[in-house]
PDB file of N, CA and C in Angstrom:
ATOM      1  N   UNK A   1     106.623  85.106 120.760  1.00  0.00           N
ATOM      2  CA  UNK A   1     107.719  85.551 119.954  1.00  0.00           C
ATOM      3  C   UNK A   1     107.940  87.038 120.187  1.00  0.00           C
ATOM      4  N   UNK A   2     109.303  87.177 121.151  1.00  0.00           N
ATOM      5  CA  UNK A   2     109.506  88.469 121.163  1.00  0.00           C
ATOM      6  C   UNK A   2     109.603  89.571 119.808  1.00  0.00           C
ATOM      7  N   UNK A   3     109.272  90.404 119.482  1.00  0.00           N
ATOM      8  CA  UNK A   3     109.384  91.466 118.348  1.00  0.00           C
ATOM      9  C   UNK A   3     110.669  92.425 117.995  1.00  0.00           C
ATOM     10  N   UNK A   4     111.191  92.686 117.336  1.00  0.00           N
ATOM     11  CA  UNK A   4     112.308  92.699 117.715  1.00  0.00           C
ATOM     12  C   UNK A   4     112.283  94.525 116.960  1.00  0.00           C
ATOM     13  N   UNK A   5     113.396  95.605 117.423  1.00  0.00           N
ATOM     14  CA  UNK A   5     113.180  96.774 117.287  1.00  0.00           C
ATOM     15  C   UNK A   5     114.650  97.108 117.054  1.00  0.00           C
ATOM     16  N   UNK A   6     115.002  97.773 115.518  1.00  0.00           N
ATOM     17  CA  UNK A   6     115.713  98.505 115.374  1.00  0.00           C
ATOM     18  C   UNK A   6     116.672  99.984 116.153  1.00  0.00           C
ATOM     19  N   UNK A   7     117.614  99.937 116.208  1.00  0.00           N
ATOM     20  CA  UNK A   7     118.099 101.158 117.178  1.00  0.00           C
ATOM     21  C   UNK A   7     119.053 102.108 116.444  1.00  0.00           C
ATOM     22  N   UNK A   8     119.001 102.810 116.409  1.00  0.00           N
ATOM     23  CA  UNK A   8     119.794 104.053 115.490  1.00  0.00           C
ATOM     24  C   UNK A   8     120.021 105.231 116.343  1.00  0.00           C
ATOM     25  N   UNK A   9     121.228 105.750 116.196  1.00  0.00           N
ATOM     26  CA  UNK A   9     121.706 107.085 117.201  1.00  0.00           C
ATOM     27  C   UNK A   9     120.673 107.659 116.893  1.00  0.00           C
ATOM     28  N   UNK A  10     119.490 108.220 116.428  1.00  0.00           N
ATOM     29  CA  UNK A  10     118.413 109.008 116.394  1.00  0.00           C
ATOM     30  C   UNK A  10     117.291 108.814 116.156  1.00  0.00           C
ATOM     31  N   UNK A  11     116.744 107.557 115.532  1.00  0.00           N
ATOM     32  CA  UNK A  11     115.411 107.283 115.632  1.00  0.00           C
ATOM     33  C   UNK A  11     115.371 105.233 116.281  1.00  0.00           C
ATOM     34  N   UNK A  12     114.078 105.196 116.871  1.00  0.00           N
ATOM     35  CA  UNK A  12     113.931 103.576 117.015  1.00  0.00           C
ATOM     36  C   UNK A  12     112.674 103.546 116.324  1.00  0.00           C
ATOM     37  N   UNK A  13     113.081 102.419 115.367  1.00  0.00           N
ATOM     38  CA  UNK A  13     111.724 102.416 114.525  1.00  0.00           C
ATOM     39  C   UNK A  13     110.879 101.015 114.537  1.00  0.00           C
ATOM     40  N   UNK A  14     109.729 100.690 115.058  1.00  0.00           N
ATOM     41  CA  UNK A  14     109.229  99.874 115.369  1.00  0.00           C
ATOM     42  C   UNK A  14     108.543  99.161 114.260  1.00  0.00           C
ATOM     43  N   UNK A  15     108.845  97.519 114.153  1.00  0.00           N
ATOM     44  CA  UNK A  15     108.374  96.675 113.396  1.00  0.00           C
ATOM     45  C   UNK A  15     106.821  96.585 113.681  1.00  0.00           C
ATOM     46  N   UNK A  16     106.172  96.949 114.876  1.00  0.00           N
ATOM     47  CA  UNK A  16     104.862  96.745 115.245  1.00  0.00           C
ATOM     48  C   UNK A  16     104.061  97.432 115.623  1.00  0.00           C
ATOM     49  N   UNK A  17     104.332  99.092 115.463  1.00  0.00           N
ATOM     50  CA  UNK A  17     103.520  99.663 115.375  1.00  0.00           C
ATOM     51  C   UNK A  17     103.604 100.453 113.949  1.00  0.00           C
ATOM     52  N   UNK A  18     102.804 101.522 113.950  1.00  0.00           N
ATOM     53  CA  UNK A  18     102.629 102.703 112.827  1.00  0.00           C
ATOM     54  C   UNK A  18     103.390 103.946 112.666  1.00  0.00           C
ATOM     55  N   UNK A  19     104.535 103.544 113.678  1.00  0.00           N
ATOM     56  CA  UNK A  19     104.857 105.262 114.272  1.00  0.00           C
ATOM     57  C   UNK A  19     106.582 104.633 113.692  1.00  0.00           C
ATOM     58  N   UNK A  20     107.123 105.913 114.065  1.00  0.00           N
ATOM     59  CA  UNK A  20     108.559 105.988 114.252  1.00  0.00           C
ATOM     60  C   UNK A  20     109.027 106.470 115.771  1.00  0.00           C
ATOM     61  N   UNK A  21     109.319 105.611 116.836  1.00  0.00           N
ATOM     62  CA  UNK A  21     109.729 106.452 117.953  1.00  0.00           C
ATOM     63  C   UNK A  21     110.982 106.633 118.268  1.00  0.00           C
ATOM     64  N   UNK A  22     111.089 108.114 118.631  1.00  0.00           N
ATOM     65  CA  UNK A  22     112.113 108.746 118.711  1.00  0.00           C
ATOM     66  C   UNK A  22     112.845 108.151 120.205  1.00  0.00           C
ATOM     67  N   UNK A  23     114.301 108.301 120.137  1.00  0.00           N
ATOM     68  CA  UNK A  23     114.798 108.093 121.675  1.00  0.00           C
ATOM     69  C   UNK A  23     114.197 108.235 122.777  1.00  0.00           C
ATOM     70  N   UNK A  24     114.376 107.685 123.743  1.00  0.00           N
ATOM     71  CA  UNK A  24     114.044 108.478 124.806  1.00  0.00           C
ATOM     72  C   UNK A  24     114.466 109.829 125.245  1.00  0.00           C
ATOM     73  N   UNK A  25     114.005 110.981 126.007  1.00  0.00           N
ATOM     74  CA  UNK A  25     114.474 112.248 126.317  1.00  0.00           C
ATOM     75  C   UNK A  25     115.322 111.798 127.333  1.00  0.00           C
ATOM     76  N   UNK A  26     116.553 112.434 127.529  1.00  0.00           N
ATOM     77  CA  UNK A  26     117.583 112.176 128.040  1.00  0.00           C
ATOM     78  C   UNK A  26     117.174 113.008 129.860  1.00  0.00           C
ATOM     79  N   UNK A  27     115.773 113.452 129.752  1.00  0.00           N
ATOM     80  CA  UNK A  27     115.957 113.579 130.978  1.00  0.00           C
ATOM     81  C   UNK A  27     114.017 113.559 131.355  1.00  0.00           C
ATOM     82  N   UNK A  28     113.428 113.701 132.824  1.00  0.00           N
ATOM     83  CA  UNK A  28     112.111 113.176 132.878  1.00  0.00           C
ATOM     84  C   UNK A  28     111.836 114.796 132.583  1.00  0.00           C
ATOM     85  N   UNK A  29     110.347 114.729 132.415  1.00  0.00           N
ATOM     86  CA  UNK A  29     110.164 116.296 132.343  1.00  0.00           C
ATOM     87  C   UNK A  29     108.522 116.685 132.676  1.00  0.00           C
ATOM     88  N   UNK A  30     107.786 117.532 132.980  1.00  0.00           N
ATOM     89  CA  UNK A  30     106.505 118.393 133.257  1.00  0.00           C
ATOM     90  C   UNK A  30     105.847 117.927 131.952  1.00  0.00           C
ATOM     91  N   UNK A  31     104.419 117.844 131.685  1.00  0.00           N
ATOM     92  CA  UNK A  31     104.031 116.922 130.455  1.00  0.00           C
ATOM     93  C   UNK A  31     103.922 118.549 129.341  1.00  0.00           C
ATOM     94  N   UNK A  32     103.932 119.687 129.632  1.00  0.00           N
ATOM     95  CA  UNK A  32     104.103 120.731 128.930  1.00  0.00           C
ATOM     96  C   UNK A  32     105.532 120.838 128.604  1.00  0.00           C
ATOM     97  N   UNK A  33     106.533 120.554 129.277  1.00  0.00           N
ATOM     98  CA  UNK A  33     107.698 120.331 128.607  1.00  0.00           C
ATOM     99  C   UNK A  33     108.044 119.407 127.780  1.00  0.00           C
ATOM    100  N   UNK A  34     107.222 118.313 128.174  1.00  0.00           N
ATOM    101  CA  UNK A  34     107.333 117.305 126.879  1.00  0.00           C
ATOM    102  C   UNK A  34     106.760 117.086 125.696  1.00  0.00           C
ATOM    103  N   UNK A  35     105.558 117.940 125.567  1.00  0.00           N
ATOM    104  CA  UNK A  35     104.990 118.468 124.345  1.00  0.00           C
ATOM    105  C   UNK A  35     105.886 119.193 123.965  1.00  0.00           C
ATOM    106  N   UNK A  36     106.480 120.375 124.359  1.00  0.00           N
ATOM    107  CA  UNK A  36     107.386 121.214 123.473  1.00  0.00           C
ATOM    108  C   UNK A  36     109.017 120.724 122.921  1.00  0.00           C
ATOM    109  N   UNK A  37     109.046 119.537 123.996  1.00  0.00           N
ATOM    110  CA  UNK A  37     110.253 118.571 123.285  1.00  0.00           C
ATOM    111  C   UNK A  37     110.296 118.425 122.512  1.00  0.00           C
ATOM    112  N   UNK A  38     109.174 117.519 122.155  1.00  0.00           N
ATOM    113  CA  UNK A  38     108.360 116.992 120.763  1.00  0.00           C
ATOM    114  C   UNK A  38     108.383 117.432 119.363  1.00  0.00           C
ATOM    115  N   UNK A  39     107.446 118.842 119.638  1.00  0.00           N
ATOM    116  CA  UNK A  39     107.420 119.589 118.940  1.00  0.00           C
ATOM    117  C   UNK A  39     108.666 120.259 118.224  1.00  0.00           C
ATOM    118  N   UNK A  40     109.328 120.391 119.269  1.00  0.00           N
ATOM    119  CA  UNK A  40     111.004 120.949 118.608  1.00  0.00           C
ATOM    120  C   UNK A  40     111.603 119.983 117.598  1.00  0.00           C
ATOM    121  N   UNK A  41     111.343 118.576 117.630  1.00  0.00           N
ATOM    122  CA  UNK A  41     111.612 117.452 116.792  1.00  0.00           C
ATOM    123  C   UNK A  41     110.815 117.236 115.950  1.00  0.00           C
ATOM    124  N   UNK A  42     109.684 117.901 115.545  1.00  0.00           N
ATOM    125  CA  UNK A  42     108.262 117.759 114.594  1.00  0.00           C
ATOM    126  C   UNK A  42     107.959 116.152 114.849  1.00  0.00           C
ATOM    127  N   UNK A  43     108.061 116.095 116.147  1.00  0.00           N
ATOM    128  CA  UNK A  43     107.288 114.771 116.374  1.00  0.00           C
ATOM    129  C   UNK A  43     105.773 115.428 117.598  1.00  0.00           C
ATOM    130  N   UNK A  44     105.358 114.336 117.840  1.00  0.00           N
ATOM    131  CA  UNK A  44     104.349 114.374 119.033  1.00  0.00           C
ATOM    132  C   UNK A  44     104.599 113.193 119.939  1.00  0.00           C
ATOM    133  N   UNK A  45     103.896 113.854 121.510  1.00  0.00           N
ATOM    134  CA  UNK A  45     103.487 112.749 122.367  1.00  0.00           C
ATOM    135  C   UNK A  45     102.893 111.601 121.931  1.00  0.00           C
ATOM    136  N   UNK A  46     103.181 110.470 121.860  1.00  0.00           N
ATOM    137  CA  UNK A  46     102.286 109.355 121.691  1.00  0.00           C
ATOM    138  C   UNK A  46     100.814 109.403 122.729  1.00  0.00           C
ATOM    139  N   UNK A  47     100.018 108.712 122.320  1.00  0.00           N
ATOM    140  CA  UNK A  47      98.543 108.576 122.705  1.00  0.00           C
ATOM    141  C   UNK A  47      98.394 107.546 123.979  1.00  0.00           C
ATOM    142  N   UNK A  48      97.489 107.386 124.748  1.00  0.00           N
ATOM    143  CA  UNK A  48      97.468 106.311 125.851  1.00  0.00           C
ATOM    144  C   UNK A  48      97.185 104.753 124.325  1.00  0.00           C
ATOM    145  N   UNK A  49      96.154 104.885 123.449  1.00  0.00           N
ATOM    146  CA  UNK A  49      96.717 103.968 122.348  1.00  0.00           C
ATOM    147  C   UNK A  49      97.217 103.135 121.580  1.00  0.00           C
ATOM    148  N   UNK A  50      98.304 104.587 121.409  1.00  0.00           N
ATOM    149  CA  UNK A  50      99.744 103.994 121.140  1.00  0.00           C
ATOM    150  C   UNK A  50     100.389 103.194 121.848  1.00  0.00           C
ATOM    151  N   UNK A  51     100.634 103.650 123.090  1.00  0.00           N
ATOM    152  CA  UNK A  51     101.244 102.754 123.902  1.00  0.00           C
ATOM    153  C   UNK A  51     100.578 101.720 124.562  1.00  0.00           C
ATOM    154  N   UNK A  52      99.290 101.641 124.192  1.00  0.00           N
ATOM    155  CA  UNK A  52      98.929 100.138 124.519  1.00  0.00           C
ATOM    156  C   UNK A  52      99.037  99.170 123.763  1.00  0.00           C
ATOM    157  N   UNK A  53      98.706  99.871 122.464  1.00  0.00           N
ATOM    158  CA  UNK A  53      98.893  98.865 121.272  1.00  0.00           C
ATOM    159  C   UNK A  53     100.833  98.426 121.170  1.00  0.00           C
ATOM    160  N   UNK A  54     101.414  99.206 121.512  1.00  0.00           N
ATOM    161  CA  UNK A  54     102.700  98.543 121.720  1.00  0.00           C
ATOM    162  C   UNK A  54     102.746  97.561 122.715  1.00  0.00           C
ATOM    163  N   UNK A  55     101.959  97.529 123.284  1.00  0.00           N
ATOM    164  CA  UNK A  55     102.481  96.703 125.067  1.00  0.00           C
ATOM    165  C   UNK A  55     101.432  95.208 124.806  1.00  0.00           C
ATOM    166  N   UNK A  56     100.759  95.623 124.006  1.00  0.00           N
ATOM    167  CA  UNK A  56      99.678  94.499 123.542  1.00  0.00           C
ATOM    168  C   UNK A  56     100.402  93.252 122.365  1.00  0.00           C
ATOM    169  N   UNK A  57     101.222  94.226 121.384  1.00  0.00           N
ATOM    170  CA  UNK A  57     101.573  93.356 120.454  1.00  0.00           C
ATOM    171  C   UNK A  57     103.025  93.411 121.104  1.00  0.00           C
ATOM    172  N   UNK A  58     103.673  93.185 122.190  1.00  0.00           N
ATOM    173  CA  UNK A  58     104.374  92.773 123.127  1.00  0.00           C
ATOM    174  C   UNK A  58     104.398  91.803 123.877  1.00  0.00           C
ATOM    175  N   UNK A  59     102.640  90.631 124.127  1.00  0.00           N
ATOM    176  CA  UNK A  59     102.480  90.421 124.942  1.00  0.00           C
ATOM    177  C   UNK A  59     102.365  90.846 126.180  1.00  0.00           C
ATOM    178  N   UNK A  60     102.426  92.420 126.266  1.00  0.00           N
ATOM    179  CA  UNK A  60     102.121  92.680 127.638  1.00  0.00           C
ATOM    180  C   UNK A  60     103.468  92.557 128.283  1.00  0.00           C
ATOM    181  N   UNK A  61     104.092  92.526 127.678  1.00  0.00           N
ATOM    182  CA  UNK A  61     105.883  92.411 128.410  1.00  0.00           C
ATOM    183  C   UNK A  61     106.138  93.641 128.500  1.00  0.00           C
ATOM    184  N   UNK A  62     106.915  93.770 130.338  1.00  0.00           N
ATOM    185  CA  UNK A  62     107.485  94.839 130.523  1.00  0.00           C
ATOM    186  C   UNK A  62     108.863  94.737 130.149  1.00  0.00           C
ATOM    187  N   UNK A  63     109.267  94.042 129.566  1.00  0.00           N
ATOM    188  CA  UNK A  63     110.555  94.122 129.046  1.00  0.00           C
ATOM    189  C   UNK A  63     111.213  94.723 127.637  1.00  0.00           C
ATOM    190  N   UNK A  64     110.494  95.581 126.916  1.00  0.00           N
ATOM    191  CA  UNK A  64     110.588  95.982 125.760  1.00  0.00           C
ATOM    192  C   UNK A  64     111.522  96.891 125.301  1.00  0.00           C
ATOM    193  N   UNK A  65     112.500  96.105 124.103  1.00  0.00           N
ATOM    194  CA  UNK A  65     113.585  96.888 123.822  1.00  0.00           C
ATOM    195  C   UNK A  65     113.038  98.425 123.516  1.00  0.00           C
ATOM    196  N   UNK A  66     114.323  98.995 124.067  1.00  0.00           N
ATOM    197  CA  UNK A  66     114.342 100.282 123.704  1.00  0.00           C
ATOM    198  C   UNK A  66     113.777 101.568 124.894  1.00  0.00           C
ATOM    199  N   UNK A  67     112.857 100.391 126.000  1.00  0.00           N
ATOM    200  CA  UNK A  67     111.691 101.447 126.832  1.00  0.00           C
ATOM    201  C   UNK A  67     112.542 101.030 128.169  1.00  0.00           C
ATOM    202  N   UNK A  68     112.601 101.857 128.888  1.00  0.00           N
ATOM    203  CA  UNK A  68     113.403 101.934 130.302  1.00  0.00           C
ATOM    204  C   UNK A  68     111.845 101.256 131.497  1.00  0.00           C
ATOM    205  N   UNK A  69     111.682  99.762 131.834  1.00  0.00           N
ATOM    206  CA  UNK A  69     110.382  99.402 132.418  1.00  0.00           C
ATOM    207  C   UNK A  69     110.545 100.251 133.863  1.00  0.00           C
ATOM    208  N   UNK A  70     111.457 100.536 134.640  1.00  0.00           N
ATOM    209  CA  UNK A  70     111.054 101.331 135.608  1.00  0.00           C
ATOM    210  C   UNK A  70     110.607 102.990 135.201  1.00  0.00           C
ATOM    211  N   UNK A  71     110.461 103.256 134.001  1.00  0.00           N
ATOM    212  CA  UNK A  71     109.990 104.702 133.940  1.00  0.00           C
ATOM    213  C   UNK A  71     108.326 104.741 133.342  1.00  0.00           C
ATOM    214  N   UNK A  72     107.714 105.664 133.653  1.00  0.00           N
ATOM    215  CA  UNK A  72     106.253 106.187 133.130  1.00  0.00           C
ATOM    216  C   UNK A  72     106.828 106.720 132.046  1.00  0.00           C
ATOM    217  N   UNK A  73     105.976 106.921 130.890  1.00  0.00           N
ATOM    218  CA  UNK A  73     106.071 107.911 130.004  1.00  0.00           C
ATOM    219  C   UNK A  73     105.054 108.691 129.646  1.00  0.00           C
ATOM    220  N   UNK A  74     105.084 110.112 129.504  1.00  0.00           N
ATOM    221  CA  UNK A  74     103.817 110.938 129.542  1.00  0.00           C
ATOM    222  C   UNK A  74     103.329 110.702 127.867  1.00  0.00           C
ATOM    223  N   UNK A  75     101.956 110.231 128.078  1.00  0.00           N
ATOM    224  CA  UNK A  75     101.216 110.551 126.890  1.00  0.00           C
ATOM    225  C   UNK A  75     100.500 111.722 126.509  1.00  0.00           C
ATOM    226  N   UNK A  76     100.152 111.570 125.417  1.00  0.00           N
ATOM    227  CA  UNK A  76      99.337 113.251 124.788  1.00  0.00           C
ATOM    228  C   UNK A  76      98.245 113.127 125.359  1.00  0.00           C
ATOM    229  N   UNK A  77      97.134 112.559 126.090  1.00  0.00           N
ATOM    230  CA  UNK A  77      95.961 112.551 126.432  1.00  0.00           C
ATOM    231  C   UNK A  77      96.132 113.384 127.736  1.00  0.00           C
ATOM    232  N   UNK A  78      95.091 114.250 128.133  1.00  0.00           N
ATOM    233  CA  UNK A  78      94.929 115.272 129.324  1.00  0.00           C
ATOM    234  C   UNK A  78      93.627 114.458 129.895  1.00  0.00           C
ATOM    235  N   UNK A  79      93.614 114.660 130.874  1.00  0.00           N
ATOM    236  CA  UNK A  79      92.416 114.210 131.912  1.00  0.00           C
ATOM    237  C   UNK A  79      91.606 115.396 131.511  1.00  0.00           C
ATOM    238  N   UNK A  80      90.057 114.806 130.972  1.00  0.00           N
ATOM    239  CA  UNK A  80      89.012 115.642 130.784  1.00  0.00           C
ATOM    240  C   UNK A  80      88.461 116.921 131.542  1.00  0.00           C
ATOM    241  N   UNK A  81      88.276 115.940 133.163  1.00  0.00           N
ATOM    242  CA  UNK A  81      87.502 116.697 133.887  1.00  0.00           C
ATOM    243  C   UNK A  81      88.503 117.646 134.964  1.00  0.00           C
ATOM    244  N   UNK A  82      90.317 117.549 134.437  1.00  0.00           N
ATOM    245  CA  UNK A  82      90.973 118.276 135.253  1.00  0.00           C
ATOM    246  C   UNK A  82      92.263 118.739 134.626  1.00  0.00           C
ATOM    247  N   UNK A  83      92.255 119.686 134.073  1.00  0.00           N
ATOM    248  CA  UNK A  83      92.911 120.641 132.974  1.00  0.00           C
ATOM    249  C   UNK A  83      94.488 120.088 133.954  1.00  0.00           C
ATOM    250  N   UNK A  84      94.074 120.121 134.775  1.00  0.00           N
ATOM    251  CA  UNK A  84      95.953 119.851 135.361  1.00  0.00           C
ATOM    252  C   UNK A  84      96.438 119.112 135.649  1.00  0.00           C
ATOM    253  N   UNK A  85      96.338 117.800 134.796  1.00  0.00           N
ATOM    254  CA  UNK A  85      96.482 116.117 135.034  1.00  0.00           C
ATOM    255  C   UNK A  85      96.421 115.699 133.526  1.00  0.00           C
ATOM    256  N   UNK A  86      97.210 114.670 133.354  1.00  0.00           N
ATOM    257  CA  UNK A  86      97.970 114.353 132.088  1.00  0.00           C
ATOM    258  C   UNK A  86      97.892 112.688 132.170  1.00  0.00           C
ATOM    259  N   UNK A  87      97.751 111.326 131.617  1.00  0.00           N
ATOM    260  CA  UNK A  87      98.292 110.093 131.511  1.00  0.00           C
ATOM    261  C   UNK A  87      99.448 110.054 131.465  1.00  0.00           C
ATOM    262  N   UNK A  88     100.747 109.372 132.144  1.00  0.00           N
ATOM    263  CA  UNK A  88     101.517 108.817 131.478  1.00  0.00           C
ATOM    264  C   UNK A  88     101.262 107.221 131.596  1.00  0.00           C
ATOM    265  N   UNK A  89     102.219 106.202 130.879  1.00  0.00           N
ATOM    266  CA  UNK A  89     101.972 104.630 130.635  1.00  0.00           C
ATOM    267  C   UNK A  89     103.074 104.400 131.180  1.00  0.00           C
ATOM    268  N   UNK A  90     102.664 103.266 132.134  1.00  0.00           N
ATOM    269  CA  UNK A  90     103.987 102.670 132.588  1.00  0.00           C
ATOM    270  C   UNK A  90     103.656 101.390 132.159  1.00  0.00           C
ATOM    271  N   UNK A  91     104.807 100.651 131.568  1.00  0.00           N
ATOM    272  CA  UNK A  91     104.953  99.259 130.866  1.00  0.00           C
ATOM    273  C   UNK A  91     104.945  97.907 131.761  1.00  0.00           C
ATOM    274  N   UNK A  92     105.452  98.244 132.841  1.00  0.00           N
ATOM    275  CA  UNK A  92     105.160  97.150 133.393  1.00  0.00           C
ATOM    276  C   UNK A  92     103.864  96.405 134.281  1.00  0.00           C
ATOM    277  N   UNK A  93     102.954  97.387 133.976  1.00  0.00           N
ATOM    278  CA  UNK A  93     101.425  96.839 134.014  1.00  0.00           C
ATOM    279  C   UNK A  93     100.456  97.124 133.503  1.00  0.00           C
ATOM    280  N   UNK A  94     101.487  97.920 132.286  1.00  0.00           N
ATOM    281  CA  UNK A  94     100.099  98.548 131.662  1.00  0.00           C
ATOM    282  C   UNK A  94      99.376  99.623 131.954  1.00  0.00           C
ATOM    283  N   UNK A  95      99.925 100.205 132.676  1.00  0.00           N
ATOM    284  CA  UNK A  95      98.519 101.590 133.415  1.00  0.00           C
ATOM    285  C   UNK A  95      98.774 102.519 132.748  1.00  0.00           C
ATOM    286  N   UNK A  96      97.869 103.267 133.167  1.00  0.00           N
ATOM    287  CA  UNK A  96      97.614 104.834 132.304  1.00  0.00           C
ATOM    288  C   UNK A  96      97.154 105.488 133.299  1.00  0.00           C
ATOM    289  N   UNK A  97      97.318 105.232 134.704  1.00  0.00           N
ATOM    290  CA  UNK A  97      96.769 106.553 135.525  1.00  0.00           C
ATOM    291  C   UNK A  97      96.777 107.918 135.559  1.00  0.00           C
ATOM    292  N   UNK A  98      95.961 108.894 135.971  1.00  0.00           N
ATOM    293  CA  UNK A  98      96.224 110.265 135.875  1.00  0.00           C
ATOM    294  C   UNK A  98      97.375 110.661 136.674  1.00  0.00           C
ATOM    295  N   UNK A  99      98.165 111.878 136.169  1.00  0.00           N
ATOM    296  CA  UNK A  99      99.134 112.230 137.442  1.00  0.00           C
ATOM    297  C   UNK A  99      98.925 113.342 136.754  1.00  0.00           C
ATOM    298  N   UNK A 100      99.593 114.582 137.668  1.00  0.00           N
ATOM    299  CA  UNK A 100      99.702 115.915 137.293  1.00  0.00           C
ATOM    300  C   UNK A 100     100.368 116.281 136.730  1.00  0.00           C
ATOM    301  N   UNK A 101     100.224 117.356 135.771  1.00  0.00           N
ATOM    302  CA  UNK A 101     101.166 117.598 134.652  1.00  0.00           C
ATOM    303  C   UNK A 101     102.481 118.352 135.141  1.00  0.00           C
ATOM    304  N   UNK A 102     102.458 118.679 136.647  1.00  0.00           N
ATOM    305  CA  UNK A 102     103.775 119.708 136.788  1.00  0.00           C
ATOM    306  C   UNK A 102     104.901 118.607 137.566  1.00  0.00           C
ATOM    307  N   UNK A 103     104.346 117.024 137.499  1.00  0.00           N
ATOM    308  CA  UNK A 103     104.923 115.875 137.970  1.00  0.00           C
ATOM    309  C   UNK A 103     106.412 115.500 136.311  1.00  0.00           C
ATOM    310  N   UNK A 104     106.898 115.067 136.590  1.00  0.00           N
ATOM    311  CA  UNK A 104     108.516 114.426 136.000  1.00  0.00           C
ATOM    312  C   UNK A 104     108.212 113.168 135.878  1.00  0.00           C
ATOM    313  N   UNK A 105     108.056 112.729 134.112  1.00  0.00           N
ATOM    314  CA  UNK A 105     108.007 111.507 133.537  1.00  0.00           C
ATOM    315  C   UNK A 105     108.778 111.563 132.471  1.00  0.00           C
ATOM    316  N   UNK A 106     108.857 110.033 131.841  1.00  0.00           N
ATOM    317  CA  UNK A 106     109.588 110.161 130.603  1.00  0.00           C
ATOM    318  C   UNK A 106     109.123 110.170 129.210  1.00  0.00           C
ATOM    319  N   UNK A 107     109.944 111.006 127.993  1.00  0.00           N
ATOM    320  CA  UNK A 107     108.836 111.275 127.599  1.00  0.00           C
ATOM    321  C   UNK A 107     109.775 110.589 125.840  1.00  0.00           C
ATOM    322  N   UNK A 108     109.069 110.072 125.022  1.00  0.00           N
ATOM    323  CA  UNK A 108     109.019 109.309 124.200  1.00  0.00           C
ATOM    324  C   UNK A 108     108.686 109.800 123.225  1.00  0.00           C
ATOM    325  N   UNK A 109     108.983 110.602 122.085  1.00  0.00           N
ATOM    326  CA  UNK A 109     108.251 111.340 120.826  1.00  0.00           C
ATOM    327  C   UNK A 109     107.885 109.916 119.762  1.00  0.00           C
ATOM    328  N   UNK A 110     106.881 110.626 119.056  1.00  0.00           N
ATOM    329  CA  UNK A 110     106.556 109.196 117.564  1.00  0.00           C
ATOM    330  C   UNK A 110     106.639 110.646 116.813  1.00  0.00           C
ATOM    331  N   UNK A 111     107.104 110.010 115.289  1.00  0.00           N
ATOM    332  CA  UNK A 111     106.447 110.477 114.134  1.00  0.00           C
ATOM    333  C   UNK A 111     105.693 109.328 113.078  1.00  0.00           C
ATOM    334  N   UNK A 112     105.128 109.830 112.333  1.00  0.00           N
ATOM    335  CA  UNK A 112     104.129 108.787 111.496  1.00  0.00           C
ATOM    336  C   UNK A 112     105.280 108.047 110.441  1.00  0.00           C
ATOM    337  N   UNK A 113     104.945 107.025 109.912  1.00  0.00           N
ATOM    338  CA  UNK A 113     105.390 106.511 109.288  1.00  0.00           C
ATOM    339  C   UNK A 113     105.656 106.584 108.087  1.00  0.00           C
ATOM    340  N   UNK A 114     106.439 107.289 106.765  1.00  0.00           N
ATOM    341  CA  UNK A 114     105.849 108.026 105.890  1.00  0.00           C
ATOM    342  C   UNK A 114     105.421 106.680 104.519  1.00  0.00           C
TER     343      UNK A 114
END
């Protein structure tokens, strides 16, 4: 049973997770630019997590309203052992590989649910 997700000129608010996610950014960006996106919206990067637990109570479908499946989206998690590498999640398999943070992904704000 697909899940089904609300759409509003400014927020998408998800029946299945905890968050409120914001649009997509209208353009890809450096994962330091997409923290300060964020931030300008008093939202944050979502977590590697977050976006599994979305893709999980999805079934694992890359087809999920609202998420563009040919794009990555940068998460808030930094690679430990290399200050200059960032996760983003791409939906259509699930990954979370490292890429570098001065690399162009898309970037997805949450706020909490109040």
């Amino acid at each position: 049973m697909k899940k089904t997700v609300l759409i509003s000129t400014i927020l998408l608010s998800s029946l299945f997770a905890e968050v409120i996610w914001l649009e997509e950014a209208p353009i890809r960006m450096k994962w330091e630019e997409a923290i300060k996106y964020c931030e300008d919206r008093n939202a944050i990067l979502p977590s590697k997590k977050v976006f599994q637990k979305l893709w999980y109570a999805n079934n694992r479908a890359a087809d999920l309203d609202g998420f563009n499946i040919s794009v990555s989206y940068w998460t808030s998690d930094e690679v430990k052992d290399n200050k200059q590498a960032a996760y983003p999640f791409y939906f259509v398999q699930g990954r979370d590989t490292w890429y570098y943070k001065a690399d162009r992904y898309g970037v997805r704000c949450i706020k909490k649910e109040k």
